[in-house]
Protein backbone atom coordinates (compact mmCIF):
# COMPACT_ATOMS: atom_id res chain seq x y z
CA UNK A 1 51.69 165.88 31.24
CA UNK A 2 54.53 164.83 33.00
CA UNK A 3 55.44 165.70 36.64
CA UNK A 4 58.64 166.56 38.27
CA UNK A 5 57.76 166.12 41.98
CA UNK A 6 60.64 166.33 44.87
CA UNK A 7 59.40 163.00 45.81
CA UNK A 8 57.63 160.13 43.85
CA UNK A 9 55.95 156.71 45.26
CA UNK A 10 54.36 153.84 43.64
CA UNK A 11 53.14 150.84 43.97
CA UNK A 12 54.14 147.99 42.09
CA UNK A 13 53.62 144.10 42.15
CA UNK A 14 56.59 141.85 43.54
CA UNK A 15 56.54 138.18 42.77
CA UNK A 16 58.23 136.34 45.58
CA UNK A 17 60.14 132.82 43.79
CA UNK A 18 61.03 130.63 47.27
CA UNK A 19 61.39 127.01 47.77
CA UNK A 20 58.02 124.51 48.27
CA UNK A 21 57.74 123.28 52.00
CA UNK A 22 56.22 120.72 50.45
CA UNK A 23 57.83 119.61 47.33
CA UNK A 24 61.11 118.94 47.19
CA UNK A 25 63.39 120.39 44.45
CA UNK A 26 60.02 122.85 43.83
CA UNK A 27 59.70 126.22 43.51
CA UNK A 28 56.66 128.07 44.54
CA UNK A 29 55.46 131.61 43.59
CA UNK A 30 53.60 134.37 46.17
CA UNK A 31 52.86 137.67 45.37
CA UNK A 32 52.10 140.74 47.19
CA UNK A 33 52.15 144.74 46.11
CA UNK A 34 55.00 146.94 47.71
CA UNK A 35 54.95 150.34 47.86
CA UNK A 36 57.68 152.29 46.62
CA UNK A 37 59.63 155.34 47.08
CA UNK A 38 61.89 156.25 43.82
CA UNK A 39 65.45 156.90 45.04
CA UNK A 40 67.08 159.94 43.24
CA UNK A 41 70.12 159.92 41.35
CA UNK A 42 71.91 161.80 44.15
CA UNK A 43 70.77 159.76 47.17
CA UNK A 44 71.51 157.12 45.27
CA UNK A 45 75.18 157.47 45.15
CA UNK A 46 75.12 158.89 48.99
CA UNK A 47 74.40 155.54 49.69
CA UNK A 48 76.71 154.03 46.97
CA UNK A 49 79.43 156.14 48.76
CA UNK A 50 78.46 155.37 52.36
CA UNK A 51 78.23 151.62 51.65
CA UNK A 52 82.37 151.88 49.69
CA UNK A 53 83.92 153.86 52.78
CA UNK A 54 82.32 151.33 55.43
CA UNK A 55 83.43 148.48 53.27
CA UNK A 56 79.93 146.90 53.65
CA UNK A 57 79.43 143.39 51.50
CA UNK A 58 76.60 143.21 48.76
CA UNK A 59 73.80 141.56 50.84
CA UNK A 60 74.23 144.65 53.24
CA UNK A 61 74.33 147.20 50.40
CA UNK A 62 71.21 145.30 49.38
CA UNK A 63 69.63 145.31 52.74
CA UNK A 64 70.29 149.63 52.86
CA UNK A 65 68.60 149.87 49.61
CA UNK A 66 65.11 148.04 50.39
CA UNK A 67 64.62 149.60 53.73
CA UNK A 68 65.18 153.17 51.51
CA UNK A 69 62.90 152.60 48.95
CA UNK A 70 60.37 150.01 50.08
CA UNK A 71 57.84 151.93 52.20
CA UNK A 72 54.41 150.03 52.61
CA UNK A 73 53.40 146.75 51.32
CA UNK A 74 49.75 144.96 51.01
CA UNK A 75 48.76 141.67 51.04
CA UNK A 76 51.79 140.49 53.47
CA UNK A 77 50.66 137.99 56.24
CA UNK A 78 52.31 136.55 59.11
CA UNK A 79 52.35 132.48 59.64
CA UNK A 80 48.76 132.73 60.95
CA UNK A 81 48.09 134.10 57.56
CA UNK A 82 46.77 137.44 59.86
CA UNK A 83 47.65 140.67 58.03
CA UNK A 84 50.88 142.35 58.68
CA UNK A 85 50.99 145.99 58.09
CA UNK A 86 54.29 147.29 57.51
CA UNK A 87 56.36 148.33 59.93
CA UNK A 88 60.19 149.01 60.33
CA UNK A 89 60.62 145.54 62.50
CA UNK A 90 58.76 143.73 60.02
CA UNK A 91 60.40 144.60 57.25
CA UNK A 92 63.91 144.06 58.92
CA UNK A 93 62.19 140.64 59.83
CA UNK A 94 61.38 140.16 55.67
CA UNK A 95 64.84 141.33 54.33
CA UNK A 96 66.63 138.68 56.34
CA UNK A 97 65.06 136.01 53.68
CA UNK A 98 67.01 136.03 50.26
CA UNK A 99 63.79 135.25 48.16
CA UNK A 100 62.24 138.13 49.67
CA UNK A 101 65.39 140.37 48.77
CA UNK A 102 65.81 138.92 45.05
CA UNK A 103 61.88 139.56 44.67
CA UNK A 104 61.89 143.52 46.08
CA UNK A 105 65.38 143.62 44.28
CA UNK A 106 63.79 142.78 40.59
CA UNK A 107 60.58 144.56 41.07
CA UNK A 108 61.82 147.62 41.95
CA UNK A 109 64.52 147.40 38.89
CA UNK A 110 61.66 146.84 36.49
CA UNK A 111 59.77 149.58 38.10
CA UNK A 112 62.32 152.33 37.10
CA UNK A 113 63.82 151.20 34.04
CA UNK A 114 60.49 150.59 32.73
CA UNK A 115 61.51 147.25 31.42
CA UNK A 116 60.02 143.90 31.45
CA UNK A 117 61.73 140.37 32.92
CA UNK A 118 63.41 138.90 30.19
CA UNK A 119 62.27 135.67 29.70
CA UNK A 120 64.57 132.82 28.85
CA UNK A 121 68.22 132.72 28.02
């Protein structure tokens, strides 16, 4: 049966593709699961409209988009590998790094399309 709910959250893998400190020219992959909050068609173009009449650039209409649908995360630790719960300074501390961004980015898009990563060219 499906469910129409005012509000809907989910959790959902994100795969996190950033440089190797170690290896040079190397990519390594971490994971953690994010909790999500679906954004609805019509908050979705508030913020489409907010971002257009401020002028704001891509990496800040990004930014505005994570911090409104990412909610909670798990498995997330901080460089004494001690868990980090969420919080709203620790995500703002998370956005700032563009793997982090390109990872929430494509895990949430797969999330609501419903689609897997295309592999390949």
């Amino acid at each position: 049966m499906f469910r129409i709910a005012s509000e809907h959250y989910f959790w959902w893998p994100v795969t996190v593709r950033r440089p190797d400190e170690d290896q040079p020219g190397k990519m390594t992959e971490e994971t953690f699961t994010a909790r999500f909050k679906a954004l609805g068609a019509e908050r979705a173009d508030e913020l489409d409209a907010a971002a257009t009449a401020a002028g704001l650039s891509i990496f800040a209409r990004v930014k505005i988009t994570i911090k409104e649908v990412l909610v909670g995360w798990k498995d997330i630790v901080d460089d004494g590998r001690a868990e980090m719960p969420f919080s709203a300074e620790a995500l703002n501390a998370a956005v700032q790094l563009p793997w982090f961004r390109d990872g929430v980015t494509k895990a949430y898009g797969e999330a609501v399309t419903g689609q897997e990563p295309r592999q390949g060219n």
